[in-house]
C-alpha atoms as a PDB file:
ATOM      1  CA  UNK A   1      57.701 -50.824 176.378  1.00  0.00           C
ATOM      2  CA  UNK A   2      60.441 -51.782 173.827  1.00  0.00           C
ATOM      3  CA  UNK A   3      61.147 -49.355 170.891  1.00  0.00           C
ATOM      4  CA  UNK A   4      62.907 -50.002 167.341  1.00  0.00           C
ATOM      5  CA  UNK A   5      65.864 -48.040 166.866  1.00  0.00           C
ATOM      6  CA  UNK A   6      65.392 -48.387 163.181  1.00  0.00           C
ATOM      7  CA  UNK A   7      62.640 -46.239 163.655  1.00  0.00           C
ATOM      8  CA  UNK A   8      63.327 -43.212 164.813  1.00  0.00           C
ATOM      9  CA  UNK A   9      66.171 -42.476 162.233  1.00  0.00           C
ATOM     10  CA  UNK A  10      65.518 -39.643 159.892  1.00  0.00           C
ATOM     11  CA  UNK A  11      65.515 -40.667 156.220  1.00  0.00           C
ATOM     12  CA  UNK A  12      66.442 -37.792 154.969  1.00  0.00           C
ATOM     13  CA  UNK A  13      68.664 -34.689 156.470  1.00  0.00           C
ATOM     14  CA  UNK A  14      69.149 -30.911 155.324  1.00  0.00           C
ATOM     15  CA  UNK A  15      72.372 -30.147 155.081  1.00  0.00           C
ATOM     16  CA  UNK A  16      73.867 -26.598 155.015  1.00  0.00           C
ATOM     17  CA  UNK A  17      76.150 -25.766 151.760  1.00  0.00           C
ATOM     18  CA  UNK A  18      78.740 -22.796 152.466  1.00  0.00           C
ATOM     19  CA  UNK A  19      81.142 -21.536 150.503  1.00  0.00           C
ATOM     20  CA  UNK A  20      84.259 -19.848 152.204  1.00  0.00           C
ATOM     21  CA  UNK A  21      82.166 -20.558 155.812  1.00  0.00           C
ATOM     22  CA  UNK A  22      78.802 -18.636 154.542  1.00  0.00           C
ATOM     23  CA  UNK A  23      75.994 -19.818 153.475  1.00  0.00           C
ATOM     24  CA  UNK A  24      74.536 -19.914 150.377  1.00  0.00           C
ATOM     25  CA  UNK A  25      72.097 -22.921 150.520  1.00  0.00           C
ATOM     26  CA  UNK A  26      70.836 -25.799 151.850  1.00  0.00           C
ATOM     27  CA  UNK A  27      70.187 -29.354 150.316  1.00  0.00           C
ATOM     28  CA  UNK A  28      68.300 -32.636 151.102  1.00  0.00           C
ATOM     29  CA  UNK A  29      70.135 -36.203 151.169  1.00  0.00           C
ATOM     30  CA  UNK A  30      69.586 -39.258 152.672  1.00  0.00           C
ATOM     31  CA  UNK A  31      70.753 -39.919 155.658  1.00  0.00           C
ATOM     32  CA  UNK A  32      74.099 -40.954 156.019  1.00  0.00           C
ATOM     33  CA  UNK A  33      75.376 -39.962 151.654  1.00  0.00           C
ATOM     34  CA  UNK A  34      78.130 -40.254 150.067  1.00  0.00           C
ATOM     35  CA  UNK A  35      80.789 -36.923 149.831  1.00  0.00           C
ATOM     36  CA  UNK A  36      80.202 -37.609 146.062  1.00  0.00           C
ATOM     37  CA  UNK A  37      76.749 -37.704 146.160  1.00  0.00           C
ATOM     38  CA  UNK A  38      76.581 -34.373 147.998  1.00  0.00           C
ATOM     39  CA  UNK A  39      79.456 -32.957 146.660  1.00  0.00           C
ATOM     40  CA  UNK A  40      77.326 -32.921 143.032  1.00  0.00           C
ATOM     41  CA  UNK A  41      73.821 -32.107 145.006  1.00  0.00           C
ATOM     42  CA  UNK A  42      75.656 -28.870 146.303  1.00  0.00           C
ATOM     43  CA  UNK A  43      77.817 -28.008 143.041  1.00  0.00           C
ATOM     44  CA  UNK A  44      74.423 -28.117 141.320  1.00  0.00           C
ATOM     45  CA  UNK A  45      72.204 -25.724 144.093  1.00  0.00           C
ATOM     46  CA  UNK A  46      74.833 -22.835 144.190  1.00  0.00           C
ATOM     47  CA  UNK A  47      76.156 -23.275 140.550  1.00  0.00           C
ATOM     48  CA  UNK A  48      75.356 -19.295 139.877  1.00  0.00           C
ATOM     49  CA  UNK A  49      77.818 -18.519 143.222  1.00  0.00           C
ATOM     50  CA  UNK A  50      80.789 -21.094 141.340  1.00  0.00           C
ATOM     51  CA  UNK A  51      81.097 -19.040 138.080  1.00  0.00           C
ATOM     52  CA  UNK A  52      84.193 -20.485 136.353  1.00  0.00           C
ATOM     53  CA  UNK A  53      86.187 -19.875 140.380  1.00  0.00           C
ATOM     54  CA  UNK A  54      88.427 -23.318 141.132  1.00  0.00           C
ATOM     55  CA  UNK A  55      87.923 -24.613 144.167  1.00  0.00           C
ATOM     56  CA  UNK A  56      90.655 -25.660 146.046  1.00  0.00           C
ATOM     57  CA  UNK A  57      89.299 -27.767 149.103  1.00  0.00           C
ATOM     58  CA  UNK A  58      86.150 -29.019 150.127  1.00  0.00           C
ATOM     59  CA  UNK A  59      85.116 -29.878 152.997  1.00  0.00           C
ATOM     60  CA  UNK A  60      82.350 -32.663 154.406  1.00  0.00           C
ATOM     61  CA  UNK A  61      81.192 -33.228 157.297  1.00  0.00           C
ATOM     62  CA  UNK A  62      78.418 -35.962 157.355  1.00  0.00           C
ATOM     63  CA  UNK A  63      74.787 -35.439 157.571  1.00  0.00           C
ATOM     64  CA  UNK A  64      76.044 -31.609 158.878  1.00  0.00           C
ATOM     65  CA  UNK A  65      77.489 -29.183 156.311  1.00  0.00           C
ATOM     66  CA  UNK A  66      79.427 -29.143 152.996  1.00  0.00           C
ATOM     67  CA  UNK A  67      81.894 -26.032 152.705  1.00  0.00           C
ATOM     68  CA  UNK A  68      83.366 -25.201 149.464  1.00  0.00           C
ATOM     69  CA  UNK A  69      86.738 -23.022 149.814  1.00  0.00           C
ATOM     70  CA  UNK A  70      87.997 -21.091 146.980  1.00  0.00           C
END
């Protein structure tokens, strides 16, 4: 038998969103977004935990985590 690789891929991934390494939540994207796209999907779930702090890096890893460090 002869499978479709196309097939098997997941559509859609969670993706864990930390601030300072812990986590505070975790989002849904497509597989294989943009750092834009889940930089705003992740400034959006933990908005309460960002309360007027500047964050000086951030940090993306692909379909794995986004870590915001402040």
């Amino acid at each position: 038998p002869e499978w479709d690789e196309a097939l098997i891929k997941d559509e859609l991934v969670t993706i864990a969103v930390q601030i300072n390494g812990k986590l505070k939540g975790e989002i849904e994207l497509e597989f294989d977004a943009e750092e834009t796209v889940a930089n705003e999907l992740a400034k959006l779930k933990i908005h309460n935990h960002l309360n007027e702090i500047n964050i000086k890096k951030t940090i993306y890893v692909k379909n794995r985590i986004i870590n915001f460090v402040i």
